[in-house]
N, C-alpha and C. Protein backbone atom coordinates (compact mmCIF):
# COMPACT_ATOMS: atom_id res chain seq x y z
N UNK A 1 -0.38 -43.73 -37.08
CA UNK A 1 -0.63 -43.27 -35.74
C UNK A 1 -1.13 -44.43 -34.89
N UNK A 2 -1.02 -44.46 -33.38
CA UNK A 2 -1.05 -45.60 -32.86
C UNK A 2 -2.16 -44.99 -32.02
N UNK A 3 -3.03 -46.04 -31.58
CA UNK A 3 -4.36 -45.75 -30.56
C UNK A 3 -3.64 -44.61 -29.42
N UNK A 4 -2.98 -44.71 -28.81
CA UNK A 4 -2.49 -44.24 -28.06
C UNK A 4 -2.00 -42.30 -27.91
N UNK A 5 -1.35 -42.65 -29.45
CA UNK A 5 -1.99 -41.04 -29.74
C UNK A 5 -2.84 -40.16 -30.41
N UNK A 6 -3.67 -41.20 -30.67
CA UNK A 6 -4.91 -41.06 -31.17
C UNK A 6 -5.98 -40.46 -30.16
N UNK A 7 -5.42 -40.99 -29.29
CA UNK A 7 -6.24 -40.75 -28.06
C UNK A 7 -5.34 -39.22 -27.28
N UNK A 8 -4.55 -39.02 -26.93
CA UNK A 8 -3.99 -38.01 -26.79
C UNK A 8 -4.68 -36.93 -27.40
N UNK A 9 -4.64 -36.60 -28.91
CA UNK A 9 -4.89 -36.01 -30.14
C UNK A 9 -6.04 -35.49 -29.06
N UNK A 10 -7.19 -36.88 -29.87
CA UNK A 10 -8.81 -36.52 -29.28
C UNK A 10 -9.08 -35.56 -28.39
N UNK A 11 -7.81 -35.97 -27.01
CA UNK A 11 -8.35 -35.14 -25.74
C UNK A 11 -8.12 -33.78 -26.01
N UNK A 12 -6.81 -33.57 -26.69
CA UNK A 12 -6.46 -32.29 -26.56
C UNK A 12 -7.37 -31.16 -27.82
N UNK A 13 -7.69 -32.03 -28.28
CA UNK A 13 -8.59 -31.35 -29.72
C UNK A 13 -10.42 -31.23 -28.73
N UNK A 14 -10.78 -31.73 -28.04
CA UNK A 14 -11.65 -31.72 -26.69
C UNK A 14 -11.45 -30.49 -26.13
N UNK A 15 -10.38 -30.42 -25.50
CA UNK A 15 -9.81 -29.52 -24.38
C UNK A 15 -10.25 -28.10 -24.84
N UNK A 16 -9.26 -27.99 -26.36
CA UNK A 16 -9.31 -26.99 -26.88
C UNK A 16 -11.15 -26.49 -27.14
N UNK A 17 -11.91 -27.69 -27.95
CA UNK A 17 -12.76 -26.87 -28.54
C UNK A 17 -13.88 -26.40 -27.23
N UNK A 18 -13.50 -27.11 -26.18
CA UNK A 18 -14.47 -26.36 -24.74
C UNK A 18 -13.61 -25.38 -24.30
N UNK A 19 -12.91 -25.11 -24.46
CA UNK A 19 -12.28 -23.58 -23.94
C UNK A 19 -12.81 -22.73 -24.95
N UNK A 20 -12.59 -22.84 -26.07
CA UNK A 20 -12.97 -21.95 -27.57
C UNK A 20 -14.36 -21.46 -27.01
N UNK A 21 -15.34 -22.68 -26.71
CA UNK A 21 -16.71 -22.51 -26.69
C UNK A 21 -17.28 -21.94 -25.29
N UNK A 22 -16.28 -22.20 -24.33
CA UNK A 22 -16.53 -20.85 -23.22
C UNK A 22 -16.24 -19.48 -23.48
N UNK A 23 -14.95 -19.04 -24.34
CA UNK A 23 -14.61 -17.92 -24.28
C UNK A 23 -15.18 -16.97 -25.16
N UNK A 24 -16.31 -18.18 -25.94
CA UNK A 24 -17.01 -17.39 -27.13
C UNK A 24 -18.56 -16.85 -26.54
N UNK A 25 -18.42 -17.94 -25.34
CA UNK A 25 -20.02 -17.68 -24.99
C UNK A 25 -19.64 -16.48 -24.23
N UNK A 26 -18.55 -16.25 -23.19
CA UNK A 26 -18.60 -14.97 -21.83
C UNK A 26 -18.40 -14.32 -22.83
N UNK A 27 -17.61 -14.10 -24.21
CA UNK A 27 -17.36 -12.95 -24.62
C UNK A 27 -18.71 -12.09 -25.44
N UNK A 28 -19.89 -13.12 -25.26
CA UNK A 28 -21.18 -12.77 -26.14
C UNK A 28 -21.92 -11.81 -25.13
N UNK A 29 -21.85 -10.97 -24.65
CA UNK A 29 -22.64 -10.20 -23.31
C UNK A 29 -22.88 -9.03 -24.11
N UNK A 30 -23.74 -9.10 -24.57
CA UNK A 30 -24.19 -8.20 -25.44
C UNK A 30 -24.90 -7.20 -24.59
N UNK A 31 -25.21 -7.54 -24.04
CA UNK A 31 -26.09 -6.04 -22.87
C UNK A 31 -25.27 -5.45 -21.95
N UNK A 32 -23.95 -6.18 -21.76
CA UNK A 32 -22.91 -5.27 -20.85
C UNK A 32 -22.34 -3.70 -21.46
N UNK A 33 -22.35 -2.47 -20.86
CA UNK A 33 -22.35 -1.39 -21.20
C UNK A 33 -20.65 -1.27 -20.74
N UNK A 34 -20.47 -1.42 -19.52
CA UNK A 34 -20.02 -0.92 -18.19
C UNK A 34 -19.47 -2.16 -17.34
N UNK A 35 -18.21 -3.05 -17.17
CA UNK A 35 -18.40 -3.69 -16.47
C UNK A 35 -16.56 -3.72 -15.78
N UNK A 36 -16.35 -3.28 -14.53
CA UNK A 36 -15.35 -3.15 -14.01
C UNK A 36 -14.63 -3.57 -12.77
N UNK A 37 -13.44 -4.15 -12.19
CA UNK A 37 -13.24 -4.69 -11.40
C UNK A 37 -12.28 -3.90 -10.34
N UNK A 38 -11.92 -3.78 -9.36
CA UNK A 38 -10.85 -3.48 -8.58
C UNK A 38 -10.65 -4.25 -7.34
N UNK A 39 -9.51 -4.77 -7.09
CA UNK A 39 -8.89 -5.55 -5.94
C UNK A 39 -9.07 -5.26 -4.37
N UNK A 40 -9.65 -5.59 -3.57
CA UNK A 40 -9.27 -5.17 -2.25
C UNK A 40 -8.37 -5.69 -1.84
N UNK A 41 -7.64 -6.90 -2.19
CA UNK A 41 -6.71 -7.73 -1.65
C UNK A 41 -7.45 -8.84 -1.17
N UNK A 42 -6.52 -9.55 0.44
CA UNK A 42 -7.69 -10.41 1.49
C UNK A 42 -9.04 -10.15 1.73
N UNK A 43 -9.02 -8.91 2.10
CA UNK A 43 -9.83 -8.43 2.72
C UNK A 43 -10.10 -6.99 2.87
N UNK A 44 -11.24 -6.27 3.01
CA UNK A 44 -11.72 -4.58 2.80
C UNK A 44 -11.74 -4.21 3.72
N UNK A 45 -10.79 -3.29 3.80
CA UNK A 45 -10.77 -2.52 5.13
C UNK A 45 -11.98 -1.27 5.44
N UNK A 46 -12.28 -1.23 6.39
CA UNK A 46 -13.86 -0.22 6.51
C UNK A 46 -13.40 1.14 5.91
N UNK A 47 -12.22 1.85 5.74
CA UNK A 47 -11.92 3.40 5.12
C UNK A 47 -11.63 3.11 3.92
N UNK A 48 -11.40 1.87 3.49
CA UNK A 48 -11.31 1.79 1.55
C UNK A 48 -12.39 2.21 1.15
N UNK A 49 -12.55 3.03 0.13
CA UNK A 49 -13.56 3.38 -0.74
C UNK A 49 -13.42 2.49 -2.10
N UNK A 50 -14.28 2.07 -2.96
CA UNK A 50 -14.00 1.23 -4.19
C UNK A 50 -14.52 2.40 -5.27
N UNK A 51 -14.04 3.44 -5.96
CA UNK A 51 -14.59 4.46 -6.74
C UNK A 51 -14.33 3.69 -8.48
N UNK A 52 -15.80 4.18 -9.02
CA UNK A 52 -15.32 3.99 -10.44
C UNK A 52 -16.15 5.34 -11.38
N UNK A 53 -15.29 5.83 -12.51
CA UNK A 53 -15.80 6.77 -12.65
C UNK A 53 -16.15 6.17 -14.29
N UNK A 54 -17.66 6.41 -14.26
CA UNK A 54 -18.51 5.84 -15.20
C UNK A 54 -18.21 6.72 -16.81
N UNK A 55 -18.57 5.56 -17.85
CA UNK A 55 -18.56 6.35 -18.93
C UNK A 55 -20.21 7.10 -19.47
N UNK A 56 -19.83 7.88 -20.42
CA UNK A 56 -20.86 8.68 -20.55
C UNK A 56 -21.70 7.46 -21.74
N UNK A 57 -23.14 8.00 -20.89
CA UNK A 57 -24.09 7.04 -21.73
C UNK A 57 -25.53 7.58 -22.38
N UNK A 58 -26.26 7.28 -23.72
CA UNK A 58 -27.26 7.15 -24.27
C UNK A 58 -28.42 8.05 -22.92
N UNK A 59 -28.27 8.84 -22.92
CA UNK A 59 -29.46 9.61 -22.12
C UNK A 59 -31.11 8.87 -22.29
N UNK A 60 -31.32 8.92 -23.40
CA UNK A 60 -32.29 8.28 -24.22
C UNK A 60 -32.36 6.67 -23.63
N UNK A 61 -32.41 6.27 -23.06
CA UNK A 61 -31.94 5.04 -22.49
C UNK A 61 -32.01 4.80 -21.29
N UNK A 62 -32.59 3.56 -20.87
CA UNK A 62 -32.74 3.49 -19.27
C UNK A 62 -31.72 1.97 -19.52
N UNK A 63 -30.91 2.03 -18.33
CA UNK A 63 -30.11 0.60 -17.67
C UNK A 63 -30.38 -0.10 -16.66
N UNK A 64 -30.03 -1.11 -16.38
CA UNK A 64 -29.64 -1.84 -14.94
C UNK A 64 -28.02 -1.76 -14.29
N UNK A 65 -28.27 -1.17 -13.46
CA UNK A 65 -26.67 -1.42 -12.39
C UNK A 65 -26.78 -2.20 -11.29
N UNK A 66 -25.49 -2.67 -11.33
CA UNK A 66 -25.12 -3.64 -10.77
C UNK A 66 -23.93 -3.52 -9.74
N UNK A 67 -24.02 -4.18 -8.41
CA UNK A 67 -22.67 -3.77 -7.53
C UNK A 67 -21.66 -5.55 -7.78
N UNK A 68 -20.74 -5.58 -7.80
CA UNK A 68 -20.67 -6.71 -8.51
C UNK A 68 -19.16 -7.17 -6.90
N UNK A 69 -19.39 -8.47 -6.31
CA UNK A 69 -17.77 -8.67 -5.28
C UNK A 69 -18.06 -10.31 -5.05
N UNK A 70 -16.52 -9.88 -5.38
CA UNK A 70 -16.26 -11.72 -5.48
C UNK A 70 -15.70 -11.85 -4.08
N UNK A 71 -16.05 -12.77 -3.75
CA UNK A 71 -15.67 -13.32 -2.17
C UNK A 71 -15.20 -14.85 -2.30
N UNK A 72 -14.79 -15.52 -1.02
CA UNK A 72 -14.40 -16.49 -0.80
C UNK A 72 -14.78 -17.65 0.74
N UNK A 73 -14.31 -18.57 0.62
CA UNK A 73 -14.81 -19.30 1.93
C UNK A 73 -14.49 -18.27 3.06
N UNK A 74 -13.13 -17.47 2.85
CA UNK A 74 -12.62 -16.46 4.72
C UNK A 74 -14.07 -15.65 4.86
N UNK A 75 -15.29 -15.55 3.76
CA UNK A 75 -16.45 -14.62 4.02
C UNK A 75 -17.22 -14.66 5.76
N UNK A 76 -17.20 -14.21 6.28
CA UNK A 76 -17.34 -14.87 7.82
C UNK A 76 -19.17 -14.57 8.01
N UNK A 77 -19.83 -14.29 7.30
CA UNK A 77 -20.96 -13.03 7.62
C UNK A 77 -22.10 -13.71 7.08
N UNK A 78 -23.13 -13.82 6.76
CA UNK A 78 -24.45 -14.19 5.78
C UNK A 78 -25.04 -13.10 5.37
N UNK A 79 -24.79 -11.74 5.38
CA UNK A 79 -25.20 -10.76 4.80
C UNK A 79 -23.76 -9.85 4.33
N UNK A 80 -24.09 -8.83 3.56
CA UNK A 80 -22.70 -7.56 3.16
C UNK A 80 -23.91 -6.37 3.39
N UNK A 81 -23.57 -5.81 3.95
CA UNK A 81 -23.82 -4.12 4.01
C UNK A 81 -23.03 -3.16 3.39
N UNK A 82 -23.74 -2.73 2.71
CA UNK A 82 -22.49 -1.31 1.66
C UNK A 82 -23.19 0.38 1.53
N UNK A 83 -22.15 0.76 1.73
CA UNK A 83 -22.64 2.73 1.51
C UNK A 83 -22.15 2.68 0.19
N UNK A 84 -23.60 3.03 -0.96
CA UNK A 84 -22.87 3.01 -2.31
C UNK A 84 -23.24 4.93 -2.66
N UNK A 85 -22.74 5.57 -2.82
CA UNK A 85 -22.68 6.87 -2.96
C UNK A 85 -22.76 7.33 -4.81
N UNK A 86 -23.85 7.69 -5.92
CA UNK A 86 -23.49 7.93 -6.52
C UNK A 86 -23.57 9.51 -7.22
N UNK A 87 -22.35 9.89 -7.62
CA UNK A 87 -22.33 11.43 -7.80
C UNK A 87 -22.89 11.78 -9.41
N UNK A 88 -23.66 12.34 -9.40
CA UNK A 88 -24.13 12.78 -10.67
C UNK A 88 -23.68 14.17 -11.31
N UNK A 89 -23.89 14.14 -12.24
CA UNK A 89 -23.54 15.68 -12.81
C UNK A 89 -24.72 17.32 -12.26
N UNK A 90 -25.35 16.77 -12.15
CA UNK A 90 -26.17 18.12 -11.53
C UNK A 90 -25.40 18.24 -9.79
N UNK A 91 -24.65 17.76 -9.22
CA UNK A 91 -23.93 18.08 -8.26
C UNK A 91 -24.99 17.25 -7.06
N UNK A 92 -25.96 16.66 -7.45
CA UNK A 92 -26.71 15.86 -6.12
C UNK A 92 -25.76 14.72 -6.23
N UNK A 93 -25.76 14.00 -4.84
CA UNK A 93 -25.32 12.92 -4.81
C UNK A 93 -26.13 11.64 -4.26
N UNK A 94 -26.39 10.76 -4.77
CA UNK A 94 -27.82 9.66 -3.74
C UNK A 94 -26.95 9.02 -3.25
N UNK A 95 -27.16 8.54 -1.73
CA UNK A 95 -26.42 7.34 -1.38
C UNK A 95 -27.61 6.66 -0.55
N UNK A 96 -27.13 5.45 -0.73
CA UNK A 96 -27.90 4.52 -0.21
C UNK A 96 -27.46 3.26 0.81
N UNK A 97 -27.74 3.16 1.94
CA UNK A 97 -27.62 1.78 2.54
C UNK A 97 -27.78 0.43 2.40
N UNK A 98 -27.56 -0.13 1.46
CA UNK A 98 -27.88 -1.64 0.79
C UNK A 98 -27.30 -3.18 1.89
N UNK A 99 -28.27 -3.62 1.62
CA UNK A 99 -27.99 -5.19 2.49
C UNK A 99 -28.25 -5.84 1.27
N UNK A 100 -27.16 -6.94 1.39
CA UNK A 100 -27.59 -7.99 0.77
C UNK A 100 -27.04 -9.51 0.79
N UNK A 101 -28.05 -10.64 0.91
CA UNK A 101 -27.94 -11.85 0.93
C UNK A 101 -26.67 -12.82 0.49
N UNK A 102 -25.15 -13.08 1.57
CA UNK A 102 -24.19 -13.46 0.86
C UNK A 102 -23.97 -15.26 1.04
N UNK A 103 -24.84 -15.37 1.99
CA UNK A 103 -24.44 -17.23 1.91
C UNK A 103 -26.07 -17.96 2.98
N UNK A 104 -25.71 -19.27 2.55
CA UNK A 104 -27.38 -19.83 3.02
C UNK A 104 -27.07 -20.02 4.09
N UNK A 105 -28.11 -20.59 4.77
CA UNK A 105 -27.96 -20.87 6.47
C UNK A 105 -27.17 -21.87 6.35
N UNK A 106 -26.87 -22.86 6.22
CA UNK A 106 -25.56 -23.65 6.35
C UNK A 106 -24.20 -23.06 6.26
N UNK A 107 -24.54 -21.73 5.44
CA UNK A 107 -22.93 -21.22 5.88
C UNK A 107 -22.40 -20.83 4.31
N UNK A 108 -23.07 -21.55 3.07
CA UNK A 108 -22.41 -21.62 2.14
C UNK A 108 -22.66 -20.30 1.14
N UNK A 109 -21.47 -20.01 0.53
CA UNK A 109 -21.43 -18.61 0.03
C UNK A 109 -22.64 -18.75 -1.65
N UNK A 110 -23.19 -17.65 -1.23
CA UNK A 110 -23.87 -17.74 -2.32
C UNK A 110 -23.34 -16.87 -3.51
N UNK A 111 -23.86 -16.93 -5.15
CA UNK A 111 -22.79 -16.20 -5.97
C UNK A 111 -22.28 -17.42 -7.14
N UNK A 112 -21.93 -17.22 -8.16
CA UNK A 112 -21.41 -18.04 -9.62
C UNK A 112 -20.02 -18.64 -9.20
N UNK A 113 -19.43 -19.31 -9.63
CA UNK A 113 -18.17 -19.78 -9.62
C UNK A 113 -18.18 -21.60 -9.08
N UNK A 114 -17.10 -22.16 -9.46
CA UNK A 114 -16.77 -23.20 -9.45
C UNK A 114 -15.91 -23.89 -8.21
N UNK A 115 -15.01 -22.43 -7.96
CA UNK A 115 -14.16 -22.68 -6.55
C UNK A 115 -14.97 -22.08 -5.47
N UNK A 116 -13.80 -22.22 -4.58
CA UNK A 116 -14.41 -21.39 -3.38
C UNK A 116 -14.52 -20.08 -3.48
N UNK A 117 -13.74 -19.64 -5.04
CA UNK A 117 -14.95 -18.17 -4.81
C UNK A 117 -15.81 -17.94 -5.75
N UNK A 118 -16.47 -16.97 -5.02
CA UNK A 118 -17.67 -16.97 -5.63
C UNK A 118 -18.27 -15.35 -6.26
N UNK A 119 -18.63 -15.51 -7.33
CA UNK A 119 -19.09 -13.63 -7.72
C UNK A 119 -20.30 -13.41 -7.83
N UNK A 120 -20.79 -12.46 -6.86
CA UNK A 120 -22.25 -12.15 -6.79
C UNK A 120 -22.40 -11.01 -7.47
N UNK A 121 -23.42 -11.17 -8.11
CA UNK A 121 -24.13 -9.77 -8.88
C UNK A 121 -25.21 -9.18 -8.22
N UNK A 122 -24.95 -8.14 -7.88
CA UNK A 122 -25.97 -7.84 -6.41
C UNK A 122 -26.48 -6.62 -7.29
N UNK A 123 -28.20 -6.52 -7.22
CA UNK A 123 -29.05 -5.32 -8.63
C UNK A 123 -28.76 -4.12 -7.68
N UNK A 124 -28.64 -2.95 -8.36
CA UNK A 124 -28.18 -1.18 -7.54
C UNK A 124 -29.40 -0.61 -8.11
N UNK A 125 -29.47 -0.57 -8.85
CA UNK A 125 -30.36 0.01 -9.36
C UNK A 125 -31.01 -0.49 -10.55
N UNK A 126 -32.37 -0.58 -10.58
CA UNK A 126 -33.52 -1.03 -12.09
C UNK A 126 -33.66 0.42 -12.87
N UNK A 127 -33.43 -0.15 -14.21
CA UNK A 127 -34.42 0.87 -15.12
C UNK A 127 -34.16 2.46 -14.56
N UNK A 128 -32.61 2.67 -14.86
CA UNK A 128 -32.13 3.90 -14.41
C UNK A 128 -31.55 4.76 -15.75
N UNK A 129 -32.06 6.25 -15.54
CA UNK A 129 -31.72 6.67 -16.58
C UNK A 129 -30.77 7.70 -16.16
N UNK A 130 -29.88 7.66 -17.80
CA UNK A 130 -28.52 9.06 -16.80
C UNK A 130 -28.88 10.21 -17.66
N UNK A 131 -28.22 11.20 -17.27
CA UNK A 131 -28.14 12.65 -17.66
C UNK A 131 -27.11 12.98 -18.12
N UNK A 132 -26.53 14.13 -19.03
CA UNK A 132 -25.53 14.38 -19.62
C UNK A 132 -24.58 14.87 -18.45
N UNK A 133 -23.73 14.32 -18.80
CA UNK A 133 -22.22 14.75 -17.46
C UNK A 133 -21.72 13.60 -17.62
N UNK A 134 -20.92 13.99 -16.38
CA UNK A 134 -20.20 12.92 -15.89
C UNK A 134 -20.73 12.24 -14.46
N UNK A 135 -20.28 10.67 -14.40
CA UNK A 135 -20.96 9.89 -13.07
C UNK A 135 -20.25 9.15 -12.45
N UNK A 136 -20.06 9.72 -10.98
CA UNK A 136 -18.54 8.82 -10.53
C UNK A 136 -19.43 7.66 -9.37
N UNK A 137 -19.26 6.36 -9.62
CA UNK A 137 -19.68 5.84 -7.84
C UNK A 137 -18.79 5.21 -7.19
N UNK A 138 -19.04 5.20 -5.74
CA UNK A 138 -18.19 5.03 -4.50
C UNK A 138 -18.66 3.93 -3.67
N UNK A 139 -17.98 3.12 -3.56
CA UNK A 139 -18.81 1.94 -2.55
C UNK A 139 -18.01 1.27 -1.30
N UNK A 140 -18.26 1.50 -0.22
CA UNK A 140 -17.68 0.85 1.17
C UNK A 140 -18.23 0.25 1.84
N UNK A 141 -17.62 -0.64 1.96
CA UNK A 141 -18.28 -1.94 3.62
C UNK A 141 -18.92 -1.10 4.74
N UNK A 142 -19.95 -2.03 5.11
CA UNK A 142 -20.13 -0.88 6.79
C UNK A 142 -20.82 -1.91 7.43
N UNK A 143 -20.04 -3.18 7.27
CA UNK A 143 -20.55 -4.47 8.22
C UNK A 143 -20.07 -4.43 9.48
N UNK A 144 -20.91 -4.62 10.57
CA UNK A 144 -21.08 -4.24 12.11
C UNK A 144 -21.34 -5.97 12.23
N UNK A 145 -20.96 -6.16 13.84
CA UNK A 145 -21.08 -7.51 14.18
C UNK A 145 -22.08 -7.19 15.22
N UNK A 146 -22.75 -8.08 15.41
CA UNK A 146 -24.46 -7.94 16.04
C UNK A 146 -24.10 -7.36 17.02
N UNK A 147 -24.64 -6.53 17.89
CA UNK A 147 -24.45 -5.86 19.08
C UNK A 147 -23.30 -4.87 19.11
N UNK A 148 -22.58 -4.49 18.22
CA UNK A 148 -21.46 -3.20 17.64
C UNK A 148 -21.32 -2.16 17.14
N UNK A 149 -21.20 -1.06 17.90
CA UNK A 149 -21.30 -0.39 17.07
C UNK A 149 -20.57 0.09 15.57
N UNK A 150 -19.14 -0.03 16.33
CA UNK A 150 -17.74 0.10 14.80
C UNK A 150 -18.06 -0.77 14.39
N UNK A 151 -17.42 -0.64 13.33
CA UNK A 151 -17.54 -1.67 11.71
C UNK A 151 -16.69 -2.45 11.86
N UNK A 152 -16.78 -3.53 11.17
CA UNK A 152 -15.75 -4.53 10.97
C UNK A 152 -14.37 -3.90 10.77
N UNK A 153 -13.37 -3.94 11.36
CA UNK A 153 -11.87 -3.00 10.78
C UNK A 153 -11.85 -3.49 9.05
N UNK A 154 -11.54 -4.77 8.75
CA UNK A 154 -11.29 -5.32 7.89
C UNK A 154 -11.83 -6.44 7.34
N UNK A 155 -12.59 -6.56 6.25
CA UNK A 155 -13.72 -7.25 6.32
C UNK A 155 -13.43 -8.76 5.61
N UNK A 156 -12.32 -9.77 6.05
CA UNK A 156 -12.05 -10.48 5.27
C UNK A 156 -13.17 -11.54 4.17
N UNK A 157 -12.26 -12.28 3.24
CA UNK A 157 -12.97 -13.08 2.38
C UNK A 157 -13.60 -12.25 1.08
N UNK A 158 -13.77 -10.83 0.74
CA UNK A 158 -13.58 -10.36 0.02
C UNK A 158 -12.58 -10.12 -0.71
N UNK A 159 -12.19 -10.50 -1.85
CA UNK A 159 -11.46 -9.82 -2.71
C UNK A 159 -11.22 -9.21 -4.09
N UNK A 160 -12.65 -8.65 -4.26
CA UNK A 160 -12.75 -7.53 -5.72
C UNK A 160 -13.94 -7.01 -5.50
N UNK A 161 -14.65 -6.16 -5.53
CA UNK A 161 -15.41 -5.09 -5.70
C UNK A 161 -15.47 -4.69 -7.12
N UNK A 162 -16.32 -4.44 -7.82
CA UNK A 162 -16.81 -4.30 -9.22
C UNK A 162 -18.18 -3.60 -9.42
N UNK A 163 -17.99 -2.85 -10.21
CA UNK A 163 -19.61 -2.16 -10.70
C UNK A 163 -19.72 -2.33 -12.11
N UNK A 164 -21.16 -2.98 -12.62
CA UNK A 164 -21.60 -3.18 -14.07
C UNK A 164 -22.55 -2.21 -14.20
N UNK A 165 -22.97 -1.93 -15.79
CA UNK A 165 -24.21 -1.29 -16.47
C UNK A 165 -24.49 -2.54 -17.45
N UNK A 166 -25.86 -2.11 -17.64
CA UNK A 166 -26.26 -3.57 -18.46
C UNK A 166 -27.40 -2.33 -19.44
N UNK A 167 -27.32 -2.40 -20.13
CA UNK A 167 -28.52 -1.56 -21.22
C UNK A 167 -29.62 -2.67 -20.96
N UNK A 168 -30.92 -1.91 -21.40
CA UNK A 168 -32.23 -2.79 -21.68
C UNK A 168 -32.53 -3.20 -22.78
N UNK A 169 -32.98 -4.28 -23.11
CA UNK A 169 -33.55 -4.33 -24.55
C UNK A 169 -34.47 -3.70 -25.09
């Protein structure tokens, strides 16, 4: 073998064992219960609803939920406002008005990732416990531009909406 593909070899035997060793670490999430994605496309239009209908869980057990949306540089906003609606089995439903923190004052999107997009894990709820049934939740944009009353039509720079459960230790 000649230096040359010796060196080839090396890189690609490199390449490989850091991919191996990422896909071993994301796949180690041992406290994820619940973790799901759906597409808005470009951008969320204000009458999309993002529904996911939850699996049944450990009553005995309290979780963390999570509203989970990956965005991108088109994000135009420094905050997201969302109506997250969740339906429980005793037929109440809680909904709540949530704000939350999407990029710093310079502009830059806040959230994990390497590119320009970025996935924020935004907390829904602490130390929540469920009840026997079934649990569907619903989540929509309801970002207004300062002085407006309608909502954004279409809320670009979003594109996935996601809800997690995380068990406690």
């Amino acid at each position: 073998m000649n230096l040359k593909s010796s060196f080839h070899s090396f890189i690609i035997k490199t390449v490989l064992f850091c991919f191996a060793s990422t896909l071993l670490l994301v796949s180690c999430d041992k406290k994820r219960v619940f973790d799901e994605y759906k597409s808005v496309g470009t951008g969320w239009n204000k009458d999309s609803i993002v529904s996911f209908d939850l699996p049944k869980l450990d009553t005995s057990k309290k979780y963390n939920l999570f509203l989970n949306v990956r965005d991108n540089n088109e994000y135009p906003f420094n905050n997201l406002f969302l109506i997250v609606s969740l339906e429980q089995p005793n037929r109440v439903t809680l909904v709540d008005t949530l704000q939350y923190l999407m990029a710093n004052p310079d502009g830059t999107l806040l959230g994990d990732g390497f590119t320009d997009v970025k996935e924020s894990k935004l907390i829904y709820k602490e130390r929540f416990k469920f009840k026997t049934g079934n649990y569907k939740i619903h989540i929509k944009q309801a970002v207004r531009k300062t002085g407006k009353v309608a909502g954004v039509e279409k809320l670009e720079g979003i594109t996935d909406v996601g809800f997690r459960i995380e068990k406690l230790d």
